[in-house]
C-alpha atoms as a PDB file:
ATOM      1  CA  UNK A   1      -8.131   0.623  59.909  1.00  0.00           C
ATOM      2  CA  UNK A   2     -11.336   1.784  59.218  1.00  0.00           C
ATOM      3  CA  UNK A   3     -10.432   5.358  59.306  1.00  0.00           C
ATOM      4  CA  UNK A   4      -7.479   5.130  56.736  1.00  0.00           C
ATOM      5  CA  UNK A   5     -10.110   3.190  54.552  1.00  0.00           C
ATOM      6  CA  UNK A   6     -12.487   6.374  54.791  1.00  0.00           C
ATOM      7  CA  UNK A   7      -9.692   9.065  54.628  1.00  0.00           C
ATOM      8  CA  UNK A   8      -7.984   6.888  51.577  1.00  0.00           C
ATOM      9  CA  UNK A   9     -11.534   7.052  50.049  1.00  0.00           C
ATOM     10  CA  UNK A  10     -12.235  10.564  50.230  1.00  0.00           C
ATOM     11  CA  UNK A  11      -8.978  11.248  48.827  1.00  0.00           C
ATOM     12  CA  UNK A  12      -9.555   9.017  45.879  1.00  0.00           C
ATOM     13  CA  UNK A  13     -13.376  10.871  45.242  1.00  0.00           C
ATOM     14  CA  UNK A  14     -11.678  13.266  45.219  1.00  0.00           C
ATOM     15  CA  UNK A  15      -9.062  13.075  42.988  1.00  0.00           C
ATOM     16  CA  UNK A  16     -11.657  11.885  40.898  1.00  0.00           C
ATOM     17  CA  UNK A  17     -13.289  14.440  41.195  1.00  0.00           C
ATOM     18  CA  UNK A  18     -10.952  17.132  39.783  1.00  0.00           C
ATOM     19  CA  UNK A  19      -9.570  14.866  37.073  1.00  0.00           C
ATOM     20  CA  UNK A  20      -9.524  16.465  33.329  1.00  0.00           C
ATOM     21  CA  UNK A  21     -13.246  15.880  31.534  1.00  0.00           C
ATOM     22  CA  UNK A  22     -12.099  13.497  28.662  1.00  0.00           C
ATOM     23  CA  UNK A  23     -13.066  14.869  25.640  1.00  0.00           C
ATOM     24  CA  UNK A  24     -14.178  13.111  23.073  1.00  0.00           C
ATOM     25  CA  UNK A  25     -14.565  14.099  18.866  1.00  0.00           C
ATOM     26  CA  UNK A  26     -17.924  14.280  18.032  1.00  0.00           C
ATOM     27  CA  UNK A  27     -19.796  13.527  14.691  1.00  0.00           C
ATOM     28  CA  UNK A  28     -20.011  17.152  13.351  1.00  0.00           C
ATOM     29  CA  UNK A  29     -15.999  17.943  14.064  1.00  0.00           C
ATOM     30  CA  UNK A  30     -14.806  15.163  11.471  1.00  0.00           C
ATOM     31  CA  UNK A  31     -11.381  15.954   9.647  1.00  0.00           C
ATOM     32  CA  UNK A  32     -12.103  17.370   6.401  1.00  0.00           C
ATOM     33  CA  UNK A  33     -10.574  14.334   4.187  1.00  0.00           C
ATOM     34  CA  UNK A  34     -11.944  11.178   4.870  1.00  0.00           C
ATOM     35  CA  UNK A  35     -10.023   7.784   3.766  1.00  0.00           C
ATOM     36  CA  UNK A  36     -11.954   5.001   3.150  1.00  0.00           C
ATOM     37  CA  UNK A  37     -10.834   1.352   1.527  1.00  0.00           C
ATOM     38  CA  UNK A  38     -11.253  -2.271   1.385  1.00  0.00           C
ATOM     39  CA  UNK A  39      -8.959  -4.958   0.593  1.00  0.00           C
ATOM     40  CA  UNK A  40      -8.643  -8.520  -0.016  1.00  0.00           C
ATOM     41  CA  UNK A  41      -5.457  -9.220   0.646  1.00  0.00           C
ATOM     42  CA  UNK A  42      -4.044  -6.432   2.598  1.00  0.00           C
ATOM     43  CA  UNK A  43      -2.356  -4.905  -0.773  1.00  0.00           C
ATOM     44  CA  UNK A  44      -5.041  -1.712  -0.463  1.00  0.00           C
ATOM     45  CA  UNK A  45      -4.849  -0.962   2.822  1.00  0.00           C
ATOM     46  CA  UNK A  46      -0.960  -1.236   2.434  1.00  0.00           C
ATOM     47  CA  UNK A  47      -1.422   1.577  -0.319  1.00  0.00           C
ATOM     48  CA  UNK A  48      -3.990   3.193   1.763  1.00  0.00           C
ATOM     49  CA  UNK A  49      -1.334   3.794   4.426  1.00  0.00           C
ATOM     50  CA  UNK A  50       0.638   5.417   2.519  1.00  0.00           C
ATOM     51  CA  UNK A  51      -2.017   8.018   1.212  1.00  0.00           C
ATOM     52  CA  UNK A  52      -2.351   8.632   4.284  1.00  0.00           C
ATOM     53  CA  UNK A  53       1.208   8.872   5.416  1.00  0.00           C
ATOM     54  CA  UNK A  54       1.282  11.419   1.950  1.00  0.00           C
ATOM     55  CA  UNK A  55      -1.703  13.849   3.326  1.00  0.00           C
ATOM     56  CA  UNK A  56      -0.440  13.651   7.242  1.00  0.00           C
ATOM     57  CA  UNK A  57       2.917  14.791   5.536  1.00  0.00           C
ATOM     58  CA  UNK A  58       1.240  17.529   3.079  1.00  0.00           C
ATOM     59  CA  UNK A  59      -0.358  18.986   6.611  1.00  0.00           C
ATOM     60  CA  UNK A  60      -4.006  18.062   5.442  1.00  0.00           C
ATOM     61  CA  UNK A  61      -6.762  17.465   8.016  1.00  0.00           C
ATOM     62  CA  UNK A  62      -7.486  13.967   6.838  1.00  0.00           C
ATOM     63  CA  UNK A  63      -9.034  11.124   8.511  1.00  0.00           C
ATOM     64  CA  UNK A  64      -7.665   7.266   9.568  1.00  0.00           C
ATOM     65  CA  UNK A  65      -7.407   4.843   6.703  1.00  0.00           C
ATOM     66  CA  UNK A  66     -11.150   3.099   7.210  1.00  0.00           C
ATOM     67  CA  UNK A  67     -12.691   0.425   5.950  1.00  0.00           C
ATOM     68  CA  UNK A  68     -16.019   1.144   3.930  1.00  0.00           C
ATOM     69  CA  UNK A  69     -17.625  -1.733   6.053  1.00  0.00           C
ATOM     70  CA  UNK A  70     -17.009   0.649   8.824  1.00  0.00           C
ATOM     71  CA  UNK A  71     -17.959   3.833   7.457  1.00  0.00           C
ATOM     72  CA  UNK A  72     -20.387   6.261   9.607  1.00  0.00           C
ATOM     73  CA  UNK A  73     -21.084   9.249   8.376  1.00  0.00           C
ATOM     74  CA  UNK A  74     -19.527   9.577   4.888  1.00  0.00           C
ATOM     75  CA  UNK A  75     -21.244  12.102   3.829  1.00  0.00           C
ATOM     76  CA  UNK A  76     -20.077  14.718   6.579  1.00  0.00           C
ATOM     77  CA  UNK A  77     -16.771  15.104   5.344  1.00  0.00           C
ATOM     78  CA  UNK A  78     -15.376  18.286   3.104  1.00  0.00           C
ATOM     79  CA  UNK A  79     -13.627  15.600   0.318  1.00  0.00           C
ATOM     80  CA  UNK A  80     -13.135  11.805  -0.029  1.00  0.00           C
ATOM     81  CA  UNK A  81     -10.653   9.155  -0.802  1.00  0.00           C
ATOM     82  CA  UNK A  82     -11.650   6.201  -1.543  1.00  0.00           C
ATOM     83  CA  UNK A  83     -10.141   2.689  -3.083  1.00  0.00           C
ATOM     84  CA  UNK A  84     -10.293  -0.379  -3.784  1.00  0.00           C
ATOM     85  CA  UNK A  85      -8.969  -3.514  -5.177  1.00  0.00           C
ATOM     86  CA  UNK A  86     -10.278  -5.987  -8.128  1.00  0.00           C
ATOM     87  CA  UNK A  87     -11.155  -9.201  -7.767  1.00  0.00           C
ATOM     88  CA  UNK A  88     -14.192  -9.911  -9.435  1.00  0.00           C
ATOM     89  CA  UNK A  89     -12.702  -9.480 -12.666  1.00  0.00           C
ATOM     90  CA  UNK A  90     -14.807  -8.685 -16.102  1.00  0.00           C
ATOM     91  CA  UNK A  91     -18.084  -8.090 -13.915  1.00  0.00           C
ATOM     92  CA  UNK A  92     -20.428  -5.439 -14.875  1.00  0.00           C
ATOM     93  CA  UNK A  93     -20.758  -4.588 -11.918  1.00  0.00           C
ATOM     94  CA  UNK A  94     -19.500  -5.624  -7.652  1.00  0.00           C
ATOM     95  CA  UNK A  95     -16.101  -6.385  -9.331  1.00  0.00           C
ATOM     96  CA  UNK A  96     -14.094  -5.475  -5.389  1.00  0.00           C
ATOM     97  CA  UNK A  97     -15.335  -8.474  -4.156  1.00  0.00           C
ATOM     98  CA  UNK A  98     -15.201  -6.186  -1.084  1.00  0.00           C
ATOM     99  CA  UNK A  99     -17.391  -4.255   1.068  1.00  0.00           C
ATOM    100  CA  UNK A 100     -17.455  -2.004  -1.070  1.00  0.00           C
ATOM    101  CA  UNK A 101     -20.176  -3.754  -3.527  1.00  0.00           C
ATOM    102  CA  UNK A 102     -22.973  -3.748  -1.243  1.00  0.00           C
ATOM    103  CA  UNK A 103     -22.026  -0.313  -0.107  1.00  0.00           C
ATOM    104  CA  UNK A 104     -21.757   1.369  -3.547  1.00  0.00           C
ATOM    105  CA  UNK A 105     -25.543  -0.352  -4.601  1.00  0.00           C
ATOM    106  CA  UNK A 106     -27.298  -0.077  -1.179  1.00  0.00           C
ATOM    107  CA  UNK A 107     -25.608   2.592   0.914  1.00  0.00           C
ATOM    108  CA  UNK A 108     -24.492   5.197  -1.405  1.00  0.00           C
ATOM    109  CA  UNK A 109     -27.904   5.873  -3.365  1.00  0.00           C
ATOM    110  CA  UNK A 110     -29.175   7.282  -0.145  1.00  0.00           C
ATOM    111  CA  UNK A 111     -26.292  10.183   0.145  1.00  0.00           C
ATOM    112  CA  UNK A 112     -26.091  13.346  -0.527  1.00  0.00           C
ATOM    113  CA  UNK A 113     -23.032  14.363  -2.457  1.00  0.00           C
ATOM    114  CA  UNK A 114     -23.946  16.679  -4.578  1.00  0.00           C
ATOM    115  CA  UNK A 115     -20.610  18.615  -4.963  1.00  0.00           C
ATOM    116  CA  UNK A 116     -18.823  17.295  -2.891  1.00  0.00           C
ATOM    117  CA  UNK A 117     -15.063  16.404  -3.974  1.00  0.00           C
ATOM    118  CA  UNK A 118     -13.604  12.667  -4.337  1.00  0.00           C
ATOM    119  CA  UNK A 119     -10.432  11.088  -5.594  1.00  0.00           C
ATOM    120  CA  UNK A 120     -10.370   7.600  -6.121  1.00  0.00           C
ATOM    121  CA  UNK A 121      -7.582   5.149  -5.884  1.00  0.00           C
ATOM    122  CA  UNK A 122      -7.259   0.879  -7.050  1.00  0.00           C
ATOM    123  CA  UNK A 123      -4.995  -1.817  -6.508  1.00  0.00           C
ATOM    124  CA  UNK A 124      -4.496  -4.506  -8.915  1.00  0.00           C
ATOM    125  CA  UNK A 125      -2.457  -7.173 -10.598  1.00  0.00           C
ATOM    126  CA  UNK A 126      -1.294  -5.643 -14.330  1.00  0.00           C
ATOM    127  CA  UNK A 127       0.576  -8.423 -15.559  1.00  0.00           C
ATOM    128  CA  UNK A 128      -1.688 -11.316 -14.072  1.00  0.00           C
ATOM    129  CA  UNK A 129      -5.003  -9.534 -15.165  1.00  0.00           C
ATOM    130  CA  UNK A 130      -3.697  -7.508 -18.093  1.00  0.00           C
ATOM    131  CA  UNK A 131      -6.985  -7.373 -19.748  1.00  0.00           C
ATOM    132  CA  UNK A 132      -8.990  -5.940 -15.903  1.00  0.00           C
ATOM    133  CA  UNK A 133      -6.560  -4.046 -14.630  1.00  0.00           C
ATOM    134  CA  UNK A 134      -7.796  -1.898 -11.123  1.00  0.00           C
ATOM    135  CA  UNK A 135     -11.360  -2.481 -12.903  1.00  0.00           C
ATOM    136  CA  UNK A 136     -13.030  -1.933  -9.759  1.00  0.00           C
ATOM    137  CA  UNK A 137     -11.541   1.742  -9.037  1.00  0.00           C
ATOM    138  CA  UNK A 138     -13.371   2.163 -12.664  1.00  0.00           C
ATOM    139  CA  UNK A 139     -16.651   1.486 -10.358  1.00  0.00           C
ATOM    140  CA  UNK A 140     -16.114   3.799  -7.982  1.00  0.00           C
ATOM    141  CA  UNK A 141     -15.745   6.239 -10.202  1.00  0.00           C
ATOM    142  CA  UNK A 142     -18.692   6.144 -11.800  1.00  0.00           C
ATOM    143  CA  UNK A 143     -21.412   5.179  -8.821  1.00  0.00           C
ATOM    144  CA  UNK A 144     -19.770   8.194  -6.785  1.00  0.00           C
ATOM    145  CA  UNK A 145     -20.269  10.426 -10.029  1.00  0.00           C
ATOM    146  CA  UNK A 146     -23.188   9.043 -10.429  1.00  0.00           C
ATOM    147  CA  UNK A 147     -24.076  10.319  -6.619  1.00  0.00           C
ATOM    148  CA  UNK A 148     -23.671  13.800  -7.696  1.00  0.00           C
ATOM    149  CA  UNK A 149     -19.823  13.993  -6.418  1.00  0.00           C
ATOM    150  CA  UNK A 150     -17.123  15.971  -8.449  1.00  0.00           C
ATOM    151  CA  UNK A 151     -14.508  13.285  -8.748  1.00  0.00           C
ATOM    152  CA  UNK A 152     -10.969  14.599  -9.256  1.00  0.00           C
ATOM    153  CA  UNK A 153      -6.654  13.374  -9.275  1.00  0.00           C
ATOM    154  CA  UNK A 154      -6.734  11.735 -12.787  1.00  0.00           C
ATOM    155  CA  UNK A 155      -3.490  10.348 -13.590  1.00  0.00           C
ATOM    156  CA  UNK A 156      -1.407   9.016 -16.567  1.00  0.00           C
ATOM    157  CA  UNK A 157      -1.388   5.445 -17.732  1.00  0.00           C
ATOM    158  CA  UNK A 158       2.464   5.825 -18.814  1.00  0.00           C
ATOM    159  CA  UNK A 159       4.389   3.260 -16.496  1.00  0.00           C
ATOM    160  CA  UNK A 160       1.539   0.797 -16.740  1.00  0.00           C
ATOM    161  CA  UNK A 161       2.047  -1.638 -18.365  1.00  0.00           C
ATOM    162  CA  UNK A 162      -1.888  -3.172 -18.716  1.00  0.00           C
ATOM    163  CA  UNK A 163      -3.582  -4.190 -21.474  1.00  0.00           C
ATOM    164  CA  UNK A 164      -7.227  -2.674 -20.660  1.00  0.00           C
ATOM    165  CA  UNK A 165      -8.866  -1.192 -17.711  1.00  0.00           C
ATOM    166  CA  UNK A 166     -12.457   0.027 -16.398  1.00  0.00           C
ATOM    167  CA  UNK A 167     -10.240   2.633 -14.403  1.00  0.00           C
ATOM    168  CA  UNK A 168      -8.989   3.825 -17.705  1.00  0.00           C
ATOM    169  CA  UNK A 169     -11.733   6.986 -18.553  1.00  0.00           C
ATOM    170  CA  UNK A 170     -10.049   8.359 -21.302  1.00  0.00           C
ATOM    171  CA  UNK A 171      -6.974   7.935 -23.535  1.00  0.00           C
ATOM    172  CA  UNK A 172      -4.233   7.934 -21.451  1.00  0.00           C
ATOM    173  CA  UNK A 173      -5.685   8.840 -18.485  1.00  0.00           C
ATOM    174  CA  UNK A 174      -7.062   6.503 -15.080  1.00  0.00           C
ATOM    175  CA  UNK A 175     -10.057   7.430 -13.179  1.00  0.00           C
ATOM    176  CA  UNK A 176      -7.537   8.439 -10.518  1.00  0.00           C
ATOM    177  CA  UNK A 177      -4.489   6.568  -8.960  1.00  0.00           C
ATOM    178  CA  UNK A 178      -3.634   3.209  -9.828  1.00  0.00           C
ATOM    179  CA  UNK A 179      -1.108   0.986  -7.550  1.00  0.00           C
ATOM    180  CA  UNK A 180       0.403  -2.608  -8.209  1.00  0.00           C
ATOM    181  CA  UNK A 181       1.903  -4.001  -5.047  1.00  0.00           C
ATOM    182  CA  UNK A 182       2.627  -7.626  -7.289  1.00  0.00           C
ATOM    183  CA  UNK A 183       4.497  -5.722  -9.563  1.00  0.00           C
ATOM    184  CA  UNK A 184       5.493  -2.588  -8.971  1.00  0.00           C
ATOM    185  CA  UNK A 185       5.438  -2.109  -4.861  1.00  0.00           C
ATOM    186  CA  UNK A 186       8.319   0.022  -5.349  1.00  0.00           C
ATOM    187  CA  UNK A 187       6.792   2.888  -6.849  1.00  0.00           C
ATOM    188  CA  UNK A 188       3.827   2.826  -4.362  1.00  0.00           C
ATOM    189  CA  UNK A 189       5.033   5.276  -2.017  1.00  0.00           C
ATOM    190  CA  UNK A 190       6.294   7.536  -4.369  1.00  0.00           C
ATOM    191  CA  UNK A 191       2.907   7.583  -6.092  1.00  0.00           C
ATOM    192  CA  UNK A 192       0.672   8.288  -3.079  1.00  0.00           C
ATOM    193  CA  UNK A 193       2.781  11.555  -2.425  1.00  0.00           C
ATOM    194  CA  UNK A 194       3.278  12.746  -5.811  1.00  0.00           C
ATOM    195  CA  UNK A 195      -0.768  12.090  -6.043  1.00  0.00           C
ATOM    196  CA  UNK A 196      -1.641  13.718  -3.309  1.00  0.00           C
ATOM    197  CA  UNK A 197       0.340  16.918  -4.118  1.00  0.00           C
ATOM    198  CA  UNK A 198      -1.137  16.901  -7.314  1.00  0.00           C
ATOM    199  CA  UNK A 199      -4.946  16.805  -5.391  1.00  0.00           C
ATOM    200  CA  UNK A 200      -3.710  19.629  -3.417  1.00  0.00           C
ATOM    201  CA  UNK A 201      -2.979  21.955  -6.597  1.00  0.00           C
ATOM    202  CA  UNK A 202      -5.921  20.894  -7.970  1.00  0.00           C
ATOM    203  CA  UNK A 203      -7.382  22.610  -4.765  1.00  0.00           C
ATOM    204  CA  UNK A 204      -9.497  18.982  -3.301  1.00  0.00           C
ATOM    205  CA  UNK A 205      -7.762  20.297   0.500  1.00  0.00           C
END
């Protein structure tokens, strides 16, 4: 008994022993997109997913869909996508009521991003908050300009069918792209892709 414990032993050492070495992806060999969100409700990480489905199908080395309260090192990616949804309606300022405000005001100051290119997506409610539509998306826009990054993937406002919004930069044009899972889920999917092939001619990948 005691020698088929030792022989059964070796022979497990030393299959150990020649196993594979796992490897493992380290902090400088991130994907070149990285997706960050937050949500509320679950309606931005549902349109999150499907960003992410859109870039995985347009072959782009992109990240997992992550939540900004998880974020490491978001300053070593190539390009960013970020989003959020709005909750704090009206505010100056912190209008996610996410993450996402104490990250923007405490985290963000401290990176370097000078150049670097981001595209920024919002969920929100356009026919219960008509007059704060995807305000918060509005915010992200400007702290990350603010942080020296090139923001790009402005979109229409035709199909909307808000009354005002922080996200809105310019006539006609949001600070990037705008979903509505309470009204207009249906057109979610479609607008990740068609968003993310418009990033891709605008050269972001």
């Amino acid at each position: 008994m005691k020698i088929v414990f030792s022989l059964a032993f070796i022979t497990s050492a030393s299959a150990w022993t020649i196993s594979p070495r796992a490897t493992f992806r380290s902090s400088t060999s991130l994907a070149a997109t990285g997706v960050f969100y937050s949500t509320m409700t679950g309606n931005t990480e549902t349109c999150g997913g499907h960003i992410v489905e859109a870039l995985k199908g347009a072959g782009v080395d992109a990240s997992d869909l992550t939540d900004i309260g998880d974020a490491d090192g978001v300053d070593g990616y190539d390009s960013l996508i970020v989003g959020a949804p709005t909750w704090h309606t009206g505010a100056d300022s912190e209008r996610s009521g996410t993450a996402w405000d104490e990250w923007l005001y405490n985290t963000l100051p401290s990176l370097n991003l000078s150049g670097k290119k981001v595209a920024v997506f919002g969920c929100g409610d356009q026919e219960g908050y008509a007059d704060n539509y995807c305000d918060a998306a509005g915010e992200l826009y400007d702290q990350f300009k603010a942080a020296g990054a090139t923001l790009v993937g402005l979109t229409s406002t035709e199909g909307y069918n808000h009354v005002e919004s922080k996200a809105e930069i310019e006539a006609g044009k949001f600070c990037g792209q705008m979903f509505d899972e309470d009204n207009q889920y249906e057109e979610s999917e479609g607008r990740a892709k068609n968003w993310i092939d418009q990033l891709k001619g605008e050269g972001m990948f």
